[in-house]
Protein backbone atom coordinates (compact mmCIF):
# COMPACT_ATOMS: atom_id res chain seq x y z
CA UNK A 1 29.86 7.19 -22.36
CA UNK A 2 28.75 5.09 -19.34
CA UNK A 3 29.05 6.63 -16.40
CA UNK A 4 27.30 9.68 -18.48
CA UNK A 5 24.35 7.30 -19.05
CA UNK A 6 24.31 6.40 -15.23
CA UNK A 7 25.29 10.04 -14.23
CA UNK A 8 22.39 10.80 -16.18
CA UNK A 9 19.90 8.22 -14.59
CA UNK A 10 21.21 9.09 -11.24
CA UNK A 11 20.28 12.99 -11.94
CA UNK A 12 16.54 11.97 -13.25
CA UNK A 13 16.32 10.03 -9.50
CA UNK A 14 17.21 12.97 -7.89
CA UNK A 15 14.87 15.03 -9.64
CA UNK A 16 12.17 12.76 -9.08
CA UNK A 17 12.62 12.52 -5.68
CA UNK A 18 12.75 16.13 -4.82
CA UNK A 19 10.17 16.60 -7.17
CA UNK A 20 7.62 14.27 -5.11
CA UNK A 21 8.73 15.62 -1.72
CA UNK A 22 8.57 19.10 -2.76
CA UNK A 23 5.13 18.85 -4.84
CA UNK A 24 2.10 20.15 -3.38
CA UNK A 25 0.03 18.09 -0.88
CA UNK A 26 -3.12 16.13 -2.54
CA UNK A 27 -5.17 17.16 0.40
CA UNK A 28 -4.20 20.59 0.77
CA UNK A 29 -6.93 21.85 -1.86
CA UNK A 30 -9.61 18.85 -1.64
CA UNK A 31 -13.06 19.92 -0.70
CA UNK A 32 -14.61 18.09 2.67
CA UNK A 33 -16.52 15.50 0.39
CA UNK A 34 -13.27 14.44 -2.03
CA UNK A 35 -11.37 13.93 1.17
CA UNK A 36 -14.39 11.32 2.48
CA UNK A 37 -14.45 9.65 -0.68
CA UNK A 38 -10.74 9.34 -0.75
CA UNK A 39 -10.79 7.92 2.64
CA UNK A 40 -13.32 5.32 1.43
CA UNK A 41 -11.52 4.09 -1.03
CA UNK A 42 -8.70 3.61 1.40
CA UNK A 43 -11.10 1.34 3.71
CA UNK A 44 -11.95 -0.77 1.33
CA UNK A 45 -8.60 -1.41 -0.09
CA UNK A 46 -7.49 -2.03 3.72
CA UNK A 47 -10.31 -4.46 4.03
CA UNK A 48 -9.60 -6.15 1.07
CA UNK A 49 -6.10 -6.73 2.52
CA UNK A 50 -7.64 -7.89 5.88
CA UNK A 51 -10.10 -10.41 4.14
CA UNK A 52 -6.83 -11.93 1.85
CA UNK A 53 -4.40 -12.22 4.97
CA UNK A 54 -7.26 -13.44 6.37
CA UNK A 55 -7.14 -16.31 4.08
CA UNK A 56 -3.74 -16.60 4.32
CA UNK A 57 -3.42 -16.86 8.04
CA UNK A 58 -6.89 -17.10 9.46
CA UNK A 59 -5.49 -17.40 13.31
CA UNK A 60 -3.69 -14.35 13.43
CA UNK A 61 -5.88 -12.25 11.52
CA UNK A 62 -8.89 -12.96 13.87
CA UNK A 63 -6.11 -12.87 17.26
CA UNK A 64 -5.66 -8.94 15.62
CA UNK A 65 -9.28 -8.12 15.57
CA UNK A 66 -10.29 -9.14 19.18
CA UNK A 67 -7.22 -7.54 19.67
CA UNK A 68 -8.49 -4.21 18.23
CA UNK A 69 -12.12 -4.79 19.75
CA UNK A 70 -10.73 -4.77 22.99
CA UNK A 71 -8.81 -1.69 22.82
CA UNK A 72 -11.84 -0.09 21.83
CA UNK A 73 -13.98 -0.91 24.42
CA UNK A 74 -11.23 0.47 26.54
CA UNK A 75 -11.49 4.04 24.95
CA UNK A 76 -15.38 3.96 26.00
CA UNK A 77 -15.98 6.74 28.50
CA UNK A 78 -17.19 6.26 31.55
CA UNK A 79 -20.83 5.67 31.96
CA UNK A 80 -21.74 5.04 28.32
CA UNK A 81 -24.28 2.57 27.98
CA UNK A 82 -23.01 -0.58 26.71
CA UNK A 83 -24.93 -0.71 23.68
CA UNK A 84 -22.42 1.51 22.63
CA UNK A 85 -19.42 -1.29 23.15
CA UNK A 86 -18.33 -2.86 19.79
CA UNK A 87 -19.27 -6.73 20.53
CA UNK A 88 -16.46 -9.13 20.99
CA UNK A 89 -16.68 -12.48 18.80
C-alpha cells in the first residue's frame, strides 16, 4: 500500500515535469506590448532585490554597480559624445 502511494507521487512528478517542459512557451503568442509590460515587471522585481541586498550588504552591492557602469562605458562606440556615458558615482 506504500510504495503504491509513493509510486503514485513519483508518477504525478513526472507528469508535472514533462508537463512544464513540454507546455507551450508564454512568449510565443504575446503581442509586442504584453512582452514590454512583462519585462517591466521583471525590472522592478530585480530592483527590488538590488535595493534589499543593498541593505543587506551595502559594500558589495555598490562594488557591483560601478562594476556594471564601467562595463558599459566600455561598450560605447567610438566617437560617441560622452554625454552619452552612464556617469560613474
Amino acid at each position: 500500500m506504500v510504495t503504491l502511494v509513493i509510486l503514485g507521487i513519483l508518477a504525478a512528478v513526472i507528469a508535472l515535469i514533462v508537463g512544464i517542459t513540454t507546455g507551450k512557451d508564454r512568449y510565443a503568442e504575446m503581442s509586442e506590448e504584453e512582452f514590454e509590460a512583462e519585462a517591466r515587471r521583471a525590472s522592478l522585481l530585480g530592483a527590488a532585490v538590488m535595493e534589499m541586498h543593498k541593505f543587506l550588504q551595502p559594500t558589495r552591492v555598490e562594488f557591483t554597480r560601478k562594476r556594471d557602469k564601467r562595463v558599459e562605458g566600455d561598450s560605447v562606440e567610438a566617437g560617441e559624445p560622452p554625454s552619452k556615458l552612464p556617469p560613474v558615482r
